[in-house]
C-alpha atoms as a PDB file:
ATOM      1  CA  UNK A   1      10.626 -12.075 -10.509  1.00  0.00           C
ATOM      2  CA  UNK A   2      10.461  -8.253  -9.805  1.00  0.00           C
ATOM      3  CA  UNK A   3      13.525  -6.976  -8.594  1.00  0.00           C
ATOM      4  CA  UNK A   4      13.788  -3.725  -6.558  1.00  0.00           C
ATOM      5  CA  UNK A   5      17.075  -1.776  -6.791  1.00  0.00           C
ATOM      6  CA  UNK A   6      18.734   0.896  -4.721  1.00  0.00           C
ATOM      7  CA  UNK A   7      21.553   3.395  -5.698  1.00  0.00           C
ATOM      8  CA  UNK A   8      24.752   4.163  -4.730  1.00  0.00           C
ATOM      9  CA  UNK A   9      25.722   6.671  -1.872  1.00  0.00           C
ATOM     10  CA  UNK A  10      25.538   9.276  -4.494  1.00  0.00           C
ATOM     11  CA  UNK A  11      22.258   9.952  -6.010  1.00  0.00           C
ATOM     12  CA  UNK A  12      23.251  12.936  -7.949  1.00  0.00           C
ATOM     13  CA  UNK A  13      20.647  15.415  -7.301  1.00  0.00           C
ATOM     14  CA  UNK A  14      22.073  18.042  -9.341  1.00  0.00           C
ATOM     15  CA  UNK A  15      20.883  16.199 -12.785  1.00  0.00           C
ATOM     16  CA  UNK A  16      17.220  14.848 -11.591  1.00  0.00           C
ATOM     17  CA  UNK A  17      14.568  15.793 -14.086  1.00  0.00           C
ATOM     18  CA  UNK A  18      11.713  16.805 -10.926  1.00  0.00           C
ATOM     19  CA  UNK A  19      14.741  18.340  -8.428  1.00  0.00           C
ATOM     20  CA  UNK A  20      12.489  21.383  -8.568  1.00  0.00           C
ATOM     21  CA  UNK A  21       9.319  19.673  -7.854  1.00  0.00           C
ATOM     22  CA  UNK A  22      11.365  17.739  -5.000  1.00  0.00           C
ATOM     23  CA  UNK A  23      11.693  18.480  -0.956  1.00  0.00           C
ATOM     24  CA  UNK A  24      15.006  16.855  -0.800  1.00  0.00           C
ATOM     25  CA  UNK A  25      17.792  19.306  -2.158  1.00  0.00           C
ATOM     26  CA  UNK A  26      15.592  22.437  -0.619  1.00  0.00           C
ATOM     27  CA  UNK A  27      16.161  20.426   2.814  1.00  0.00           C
ATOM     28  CA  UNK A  28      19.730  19.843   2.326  1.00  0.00           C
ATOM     29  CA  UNK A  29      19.245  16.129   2.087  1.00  0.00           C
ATOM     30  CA  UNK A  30      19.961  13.212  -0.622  1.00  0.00           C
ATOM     31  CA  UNK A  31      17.256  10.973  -1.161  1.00  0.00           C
ATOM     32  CA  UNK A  32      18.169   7.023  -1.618  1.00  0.00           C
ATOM     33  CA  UNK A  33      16.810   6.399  -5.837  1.00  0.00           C
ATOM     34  CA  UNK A  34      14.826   3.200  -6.011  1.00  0.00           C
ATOM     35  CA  UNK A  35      13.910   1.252  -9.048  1.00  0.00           C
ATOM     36  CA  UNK A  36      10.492  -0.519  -9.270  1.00  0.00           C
ATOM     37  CA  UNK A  37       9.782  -3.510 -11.959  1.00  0.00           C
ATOM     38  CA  UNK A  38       5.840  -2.895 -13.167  1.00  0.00           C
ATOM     39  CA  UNK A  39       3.397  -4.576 -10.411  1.00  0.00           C
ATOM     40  CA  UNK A  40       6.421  -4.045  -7.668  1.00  0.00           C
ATOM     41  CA  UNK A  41       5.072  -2.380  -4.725  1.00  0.00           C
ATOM     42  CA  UNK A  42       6.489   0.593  -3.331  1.00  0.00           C
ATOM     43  CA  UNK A  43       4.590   0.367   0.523  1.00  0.00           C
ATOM     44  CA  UNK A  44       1.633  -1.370   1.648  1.00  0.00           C
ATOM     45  CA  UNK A  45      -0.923  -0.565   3.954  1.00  0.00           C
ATOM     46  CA  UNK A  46      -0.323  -0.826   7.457  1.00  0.00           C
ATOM     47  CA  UNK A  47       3.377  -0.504   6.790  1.00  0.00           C
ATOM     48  CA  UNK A  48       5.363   1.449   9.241  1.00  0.00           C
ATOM     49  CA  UNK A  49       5.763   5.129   8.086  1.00  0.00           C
ATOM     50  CA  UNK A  50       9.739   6.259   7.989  1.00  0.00           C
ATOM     51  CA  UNK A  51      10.327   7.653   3.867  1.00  0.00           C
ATOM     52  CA  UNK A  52       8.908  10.108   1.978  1.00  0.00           C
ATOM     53  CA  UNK A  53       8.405   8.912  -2.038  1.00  0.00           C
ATOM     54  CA  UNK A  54       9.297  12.025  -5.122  1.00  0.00           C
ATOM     55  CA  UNK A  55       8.415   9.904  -8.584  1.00  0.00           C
ATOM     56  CA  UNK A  56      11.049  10.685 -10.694  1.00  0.00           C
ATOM     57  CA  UNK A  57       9.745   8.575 -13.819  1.00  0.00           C
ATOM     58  CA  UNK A  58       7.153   6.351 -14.577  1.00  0.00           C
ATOM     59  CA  UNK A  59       3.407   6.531 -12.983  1.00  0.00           C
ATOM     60  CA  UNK A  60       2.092   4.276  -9.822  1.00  0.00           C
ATOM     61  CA  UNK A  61      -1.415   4.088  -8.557  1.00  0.00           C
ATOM     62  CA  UNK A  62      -2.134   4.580  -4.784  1.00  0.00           C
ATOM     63  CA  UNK A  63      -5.184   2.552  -3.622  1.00  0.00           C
ATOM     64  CA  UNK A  64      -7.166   1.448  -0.176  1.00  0.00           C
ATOM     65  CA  UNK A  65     -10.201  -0.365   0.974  1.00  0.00           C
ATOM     66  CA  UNK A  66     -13.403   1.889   0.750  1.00  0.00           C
ATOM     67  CA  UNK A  67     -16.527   1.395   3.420  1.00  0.00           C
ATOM     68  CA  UNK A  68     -16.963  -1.810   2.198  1.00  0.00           C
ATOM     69  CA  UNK A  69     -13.454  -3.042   2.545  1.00  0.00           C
ATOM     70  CA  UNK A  70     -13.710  -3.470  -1.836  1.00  0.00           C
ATOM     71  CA  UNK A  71     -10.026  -1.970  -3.075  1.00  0.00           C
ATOM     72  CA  UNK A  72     -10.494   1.849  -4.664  1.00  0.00           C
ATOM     73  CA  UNK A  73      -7.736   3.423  -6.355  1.00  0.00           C
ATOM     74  CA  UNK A  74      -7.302   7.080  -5.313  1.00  0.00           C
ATOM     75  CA  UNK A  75      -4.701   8.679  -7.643  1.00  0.00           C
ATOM     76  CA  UNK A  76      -2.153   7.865 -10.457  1.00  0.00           C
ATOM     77  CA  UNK A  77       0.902   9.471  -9.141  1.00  0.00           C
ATOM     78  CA  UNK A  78       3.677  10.259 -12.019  1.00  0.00           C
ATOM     79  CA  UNK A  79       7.019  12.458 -12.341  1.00  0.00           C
ATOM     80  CA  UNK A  80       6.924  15.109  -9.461  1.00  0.00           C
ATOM     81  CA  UNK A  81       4.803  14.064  -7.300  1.00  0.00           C
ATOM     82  CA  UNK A  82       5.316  13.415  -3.476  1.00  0.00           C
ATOM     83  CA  UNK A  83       4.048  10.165  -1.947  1.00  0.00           C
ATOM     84  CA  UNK A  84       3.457   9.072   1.659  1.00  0.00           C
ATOM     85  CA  UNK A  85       1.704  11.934   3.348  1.00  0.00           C
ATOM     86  CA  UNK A  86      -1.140  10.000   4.640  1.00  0.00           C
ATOM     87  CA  UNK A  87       0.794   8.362   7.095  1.00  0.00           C
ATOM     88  CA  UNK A  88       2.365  11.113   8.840  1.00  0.00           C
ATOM     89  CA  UNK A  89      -0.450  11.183  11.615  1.00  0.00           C
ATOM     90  CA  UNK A  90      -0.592   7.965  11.886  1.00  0.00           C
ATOM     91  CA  UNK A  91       2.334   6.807  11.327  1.00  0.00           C
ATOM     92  CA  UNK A  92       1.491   3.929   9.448  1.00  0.00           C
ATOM     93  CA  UNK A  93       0.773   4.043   5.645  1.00  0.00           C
ATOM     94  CA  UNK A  94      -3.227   4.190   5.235  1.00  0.00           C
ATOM     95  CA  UNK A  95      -2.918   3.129   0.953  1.00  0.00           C
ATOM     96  CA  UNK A  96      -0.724   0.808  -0.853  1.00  0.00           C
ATOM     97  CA  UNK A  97       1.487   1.773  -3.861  1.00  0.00           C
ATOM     98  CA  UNK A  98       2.023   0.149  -6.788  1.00  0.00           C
ATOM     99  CA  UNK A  99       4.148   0.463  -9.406  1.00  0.00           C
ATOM    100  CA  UNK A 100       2.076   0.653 -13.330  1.00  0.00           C
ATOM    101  CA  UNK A 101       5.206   0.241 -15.443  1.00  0.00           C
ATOM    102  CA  UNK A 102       8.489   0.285 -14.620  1.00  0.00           C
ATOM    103  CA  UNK A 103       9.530   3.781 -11.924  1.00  0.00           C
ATOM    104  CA  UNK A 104      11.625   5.470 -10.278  1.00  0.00           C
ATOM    105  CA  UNK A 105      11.650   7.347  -6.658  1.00  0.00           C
ATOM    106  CA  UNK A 106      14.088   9.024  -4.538  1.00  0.00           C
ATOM    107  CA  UNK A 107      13.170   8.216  -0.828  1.00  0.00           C
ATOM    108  CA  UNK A 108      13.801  11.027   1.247  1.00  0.00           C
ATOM    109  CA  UNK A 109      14.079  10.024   5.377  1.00  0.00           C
ATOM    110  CA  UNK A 110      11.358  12.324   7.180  1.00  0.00           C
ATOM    111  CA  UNK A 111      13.045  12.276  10.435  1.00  0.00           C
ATOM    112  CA  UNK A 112      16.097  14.316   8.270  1.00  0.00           C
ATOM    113  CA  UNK A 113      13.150  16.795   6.154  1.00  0.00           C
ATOM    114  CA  UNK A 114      11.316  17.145   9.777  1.00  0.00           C
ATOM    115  CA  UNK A 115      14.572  18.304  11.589  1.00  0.00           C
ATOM    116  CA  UNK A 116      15.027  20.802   8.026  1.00  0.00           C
ATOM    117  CA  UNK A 117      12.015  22.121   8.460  1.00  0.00           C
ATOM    118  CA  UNK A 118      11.818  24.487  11.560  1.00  0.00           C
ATOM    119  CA  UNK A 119      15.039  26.557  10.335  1.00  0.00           C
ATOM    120  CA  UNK A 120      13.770  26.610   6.223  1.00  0.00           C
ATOM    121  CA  UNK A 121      10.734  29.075   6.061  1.00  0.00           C
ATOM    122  CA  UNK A 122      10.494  28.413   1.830  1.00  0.00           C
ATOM    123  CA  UNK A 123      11.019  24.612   2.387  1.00  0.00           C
ATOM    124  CA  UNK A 124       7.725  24.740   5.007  1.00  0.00           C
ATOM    125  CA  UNK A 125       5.757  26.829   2.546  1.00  0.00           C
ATOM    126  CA  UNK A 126       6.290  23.749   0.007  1.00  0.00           C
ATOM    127  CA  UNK A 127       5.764  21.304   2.527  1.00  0.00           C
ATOM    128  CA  UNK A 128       2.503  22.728   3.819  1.00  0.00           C
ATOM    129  CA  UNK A 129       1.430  23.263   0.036  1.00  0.00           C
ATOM    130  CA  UNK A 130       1.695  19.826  -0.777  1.00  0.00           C
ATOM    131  CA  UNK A 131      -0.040  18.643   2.142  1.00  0.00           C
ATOM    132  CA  UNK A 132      -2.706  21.220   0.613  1.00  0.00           C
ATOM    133  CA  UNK A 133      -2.332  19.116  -2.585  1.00  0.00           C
ATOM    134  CA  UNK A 134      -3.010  15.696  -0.941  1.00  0.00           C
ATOM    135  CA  UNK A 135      -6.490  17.497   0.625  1.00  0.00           C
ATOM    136  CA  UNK A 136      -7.777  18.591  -2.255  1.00  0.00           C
ATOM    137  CA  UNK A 137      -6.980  15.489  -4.556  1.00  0.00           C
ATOM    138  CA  UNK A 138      -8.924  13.350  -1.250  1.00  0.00           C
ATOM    139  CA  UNK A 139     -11.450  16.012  -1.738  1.00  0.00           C
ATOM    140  CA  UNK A 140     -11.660  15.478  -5.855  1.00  0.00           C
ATOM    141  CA  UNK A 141     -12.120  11.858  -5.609  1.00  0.00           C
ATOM    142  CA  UNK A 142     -15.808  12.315  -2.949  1.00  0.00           C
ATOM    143  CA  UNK A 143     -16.670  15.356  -5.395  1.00  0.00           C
ATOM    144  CA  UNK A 144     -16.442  13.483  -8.727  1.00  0.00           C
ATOM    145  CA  UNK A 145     -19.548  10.942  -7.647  1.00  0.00           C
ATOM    146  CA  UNK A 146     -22.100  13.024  -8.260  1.00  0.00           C
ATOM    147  CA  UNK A 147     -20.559  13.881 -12.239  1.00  0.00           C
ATOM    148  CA  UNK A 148     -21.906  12.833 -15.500  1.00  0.00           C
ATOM    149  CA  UNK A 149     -19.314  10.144 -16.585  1.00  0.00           C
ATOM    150  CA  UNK A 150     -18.132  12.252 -19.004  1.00  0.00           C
ATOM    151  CA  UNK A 151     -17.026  15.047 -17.180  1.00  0.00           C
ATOM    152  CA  UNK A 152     -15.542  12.306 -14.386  1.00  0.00           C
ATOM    153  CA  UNK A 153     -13.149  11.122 -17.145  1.00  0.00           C
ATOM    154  CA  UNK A 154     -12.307  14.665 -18.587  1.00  0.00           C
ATOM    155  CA  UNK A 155     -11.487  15.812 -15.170  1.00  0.00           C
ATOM    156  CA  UNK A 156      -8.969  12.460 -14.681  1.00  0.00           C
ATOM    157  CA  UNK A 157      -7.446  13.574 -17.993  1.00  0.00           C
ATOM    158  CA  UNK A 158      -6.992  17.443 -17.118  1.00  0.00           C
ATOM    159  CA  UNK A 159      -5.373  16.616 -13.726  1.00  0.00           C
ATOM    160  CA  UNK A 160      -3.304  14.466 -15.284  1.00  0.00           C
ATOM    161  CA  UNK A 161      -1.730  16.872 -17.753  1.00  0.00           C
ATOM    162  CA  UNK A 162      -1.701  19.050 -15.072  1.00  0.00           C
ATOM    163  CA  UNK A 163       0.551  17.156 -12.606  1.00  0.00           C
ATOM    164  CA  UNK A 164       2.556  15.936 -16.119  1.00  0.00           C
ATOM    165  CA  UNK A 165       3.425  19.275 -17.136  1.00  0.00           C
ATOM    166  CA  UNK A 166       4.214  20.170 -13.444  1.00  0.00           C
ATOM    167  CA  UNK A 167       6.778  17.587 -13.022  1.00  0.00           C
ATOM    168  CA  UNK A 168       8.423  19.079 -16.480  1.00  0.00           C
ATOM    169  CA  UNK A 169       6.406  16.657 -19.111  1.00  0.00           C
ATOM    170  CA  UNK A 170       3.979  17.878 -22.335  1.00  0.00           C
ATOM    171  CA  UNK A 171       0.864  18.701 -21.066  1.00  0.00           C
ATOM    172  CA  UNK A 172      -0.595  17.337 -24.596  1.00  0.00           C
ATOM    173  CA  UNK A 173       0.725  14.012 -24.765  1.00  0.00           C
ATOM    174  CA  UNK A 174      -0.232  11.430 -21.914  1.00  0.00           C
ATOM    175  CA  UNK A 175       1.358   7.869 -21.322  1.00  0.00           C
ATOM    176  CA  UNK A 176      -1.950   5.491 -19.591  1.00  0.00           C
ATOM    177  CA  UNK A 177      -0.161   2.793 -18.187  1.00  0.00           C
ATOM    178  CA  UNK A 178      -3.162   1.942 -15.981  1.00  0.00           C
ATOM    179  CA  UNK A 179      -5.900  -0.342 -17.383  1.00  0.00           C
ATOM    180  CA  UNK A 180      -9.356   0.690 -17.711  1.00  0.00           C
ATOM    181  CA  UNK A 181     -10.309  -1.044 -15.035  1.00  0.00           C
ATOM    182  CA  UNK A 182      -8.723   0.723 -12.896  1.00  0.00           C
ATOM    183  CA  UNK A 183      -9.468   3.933 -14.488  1.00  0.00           C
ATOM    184  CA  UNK A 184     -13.144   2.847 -13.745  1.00  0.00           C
ATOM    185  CA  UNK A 185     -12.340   1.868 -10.329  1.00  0.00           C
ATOM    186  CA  UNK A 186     -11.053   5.812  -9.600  1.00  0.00           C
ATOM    187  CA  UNK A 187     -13.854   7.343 -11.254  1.00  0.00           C
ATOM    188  CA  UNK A 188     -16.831   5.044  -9.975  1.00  0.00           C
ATOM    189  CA  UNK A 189     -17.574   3.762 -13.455  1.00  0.00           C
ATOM    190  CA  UNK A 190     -17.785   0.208 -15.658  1.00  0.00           C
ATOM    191  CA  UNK A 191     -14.931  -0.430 -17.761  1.00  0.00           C
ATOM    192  CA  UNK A 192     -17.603  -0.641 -20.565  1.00  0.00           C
ATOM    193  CA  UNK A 193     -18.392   3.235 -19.860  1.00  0.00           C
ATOM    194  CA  UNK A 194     -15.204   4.215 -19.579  1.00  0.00           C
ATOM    195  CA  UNK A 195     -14.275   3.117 -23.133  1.00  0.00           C
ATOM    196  CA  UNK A 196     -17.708   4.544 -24.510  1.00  0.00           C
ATOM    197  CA  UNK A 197     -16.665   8.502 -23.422  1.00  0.00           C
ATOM    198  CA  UNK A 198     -12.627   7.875 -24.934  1.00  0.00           C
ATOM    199  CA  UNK A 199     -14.536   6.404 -28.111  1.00  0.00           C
ATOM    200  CA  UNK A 200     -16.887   9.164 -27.641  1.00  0.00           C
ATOM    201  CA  UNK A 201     -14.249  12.196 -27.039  1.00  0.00           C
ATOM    202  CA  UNK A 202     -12.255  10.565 -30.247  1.00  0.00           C
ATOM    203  CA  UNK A 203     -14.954  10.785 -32.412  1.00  0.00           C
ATOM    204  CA  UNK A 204     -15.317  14.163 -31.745  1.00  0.00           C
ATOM    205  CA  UNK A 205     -12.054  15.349 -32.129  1.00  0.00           C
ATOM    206  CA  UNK A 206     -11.228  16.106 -28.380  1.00  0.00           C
ATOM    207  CA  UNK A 207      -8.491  13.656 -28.115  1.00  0.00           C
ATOM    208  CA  UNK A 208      -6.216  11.329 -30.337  1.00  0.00           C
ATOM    209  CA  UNK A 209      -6.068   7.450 -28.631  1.00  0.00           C
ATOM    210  CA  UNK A 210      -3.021   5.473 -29.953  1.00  0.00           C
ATOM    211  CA  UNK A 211      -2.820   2.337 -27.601  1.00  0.00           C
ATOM    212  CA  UNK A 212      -1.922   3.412 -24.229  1.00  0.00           C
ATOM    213  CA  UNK A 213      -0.987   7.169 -25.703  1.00  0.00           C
ATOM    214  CA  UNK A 214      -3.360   9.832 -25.706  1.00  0.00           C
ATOM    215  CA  UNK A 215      -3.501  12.889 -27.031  1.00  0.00           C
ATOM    216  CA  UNK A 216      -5.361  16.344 -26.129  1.00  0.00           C
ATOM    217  CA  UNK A 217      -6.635  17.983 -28.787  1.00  0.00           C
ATOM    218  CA  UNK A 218      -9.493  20.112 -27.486  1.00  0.00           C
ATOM    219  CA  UNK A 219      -8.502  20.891 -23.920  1.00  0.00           C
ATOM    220  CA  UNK A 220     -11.464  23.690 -24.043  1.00  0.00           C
ATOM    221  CA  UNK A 221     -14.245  21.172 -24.828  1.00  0.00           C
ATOM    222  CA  UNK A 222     -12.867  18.663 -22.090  1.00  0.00           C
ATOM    223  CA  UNK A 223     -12.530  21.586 -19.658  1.00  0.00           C
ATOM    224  CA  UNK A 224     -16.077  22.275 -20.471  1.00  0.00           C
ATOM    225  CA  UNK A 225     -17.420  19.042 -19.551  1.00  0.00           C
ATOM    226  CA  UNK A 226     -16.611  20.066 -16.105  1.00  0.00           C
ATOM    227  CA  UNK A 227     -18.927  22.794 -16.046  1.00  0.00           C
ATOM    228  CA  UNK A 228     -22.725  22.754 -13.788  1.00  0.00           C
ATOM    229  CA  UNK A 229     -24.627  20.775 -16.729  1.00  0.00           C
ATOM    230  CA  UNK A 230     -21.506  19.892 -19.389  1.00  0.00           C
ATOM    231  CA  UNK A 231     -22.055  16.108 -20.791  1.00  0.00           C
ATOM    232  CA  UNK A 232     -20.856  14.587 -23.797  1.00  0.00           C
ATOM    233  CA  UNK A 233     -23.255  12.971 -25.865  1.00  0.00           C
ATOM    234  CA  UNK A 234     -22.729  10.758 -28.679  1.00  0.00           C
ATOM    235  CA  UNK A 235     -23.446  12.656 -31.442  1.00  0.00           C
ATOM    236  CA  UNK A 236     -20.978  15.624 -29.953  1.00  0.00           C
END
């Protein structure tokens, strides 16, 4: 049984690893810290919209029905990042959450960040900037179709060093808790082609696989892939 946990009244803000990344302490407020078992869901679709979701540790995947009502997994959210913006029009959460290994996330009440906002000019420069963020990573996921596979899964990997190294991890070294099914799922590939580019990439030397651990070795030839023609072939 997966058992979800809350906190005491005192979450201690002071000593969280991603305070910086989060909008809590800049709007005076103390998110609730919740504890999620691996496969526990965080919110569902459809479910009424009240919390805003900072990762503190671990990594989640976000997914919804596509056109064809077939479940698509959108983004891998780990340490730092902010969760639940798609249901602020709404008001009802348009993707479901899901917890990949065992996480942590301070829920911050957006009636309390909303009333914050209007009298905290820096704290609505972050807020608008990671509404920014959650455009562009929609934006990523209809642009990455027309990729060579190869550049698809380099461009997974980069992003997530990015957002690891933004939320105070090593940009290097990369915990995948998510299968490669899902991995395929994200980036419009078979599981069989996603493990052809890793074996691919490791035989060249552009990354180090131990298990669910990977390694960047050659960040330039991965960021190269992404370039108008870049493709990794098999004898790279």
């Amino acid at each position: 049984m997966h058992i979800l946990t809350l906190d005491g009244p005192e979450p201690r803000c002071h000593d969280c690893p991603v305070r910086a990344a989060c909008l809590a302490p800049q709007a005076g407020l103390c998110g609730c810290r919740r504890s999620l078992d691996c496969d526990r869901p965080l919110f569902g679709r459809g479910q009424p919209f009240a919390f805003l979701y900072t990762v503190r540790s671990g990594r989640l995947k976000l997914w919804r029905p596509d056109h064809r009502g077939r479940p698509l997994v959108t983004t891998f959210p780990a340490a730092g990042d902010l969760l639940g913006l798609d249901a602020i029009g709404a008001g009802r959460h348009a993707c479901s959450a899901v917890a990949l290994e065992p996480s942590e996330v301070c829920e911050i009440p957006y009636a309390g960040l909303q009333a914050a906002l209007p009298g905290a000019p820096r704290l609505m420069r972050r807020f608008h900037a990671a509404l920014s963020e959650e455009i562009v990573r929609e934006q990523a996921v209809l642009l990455q179709a027309g990729r060579p596979a190869g550049a698809r899964l380099a461009g997974l990997l980069l992003d997530l060093s990015a957002r690891q190294a933004a939320g105070g991890g090593d940009a290097d070294r990369l915990r995948l808790p998510m299968s490669r099914a899902d991995i395929g799922n994200h980036l419009g590939l078979t599981i069989e082609s996603v493990s052809r580019q890793l074996g691919r990439m490791r035989t060249a030397g552009w990354i180090a696989v131990d298990g669910r651990d990977l390694t960047l070795l050659r960040r330039d030839r991965l960021q190269a892939l992404l370039a108008p023609g870049g493709e990794l072939h098999s004898s790279a």
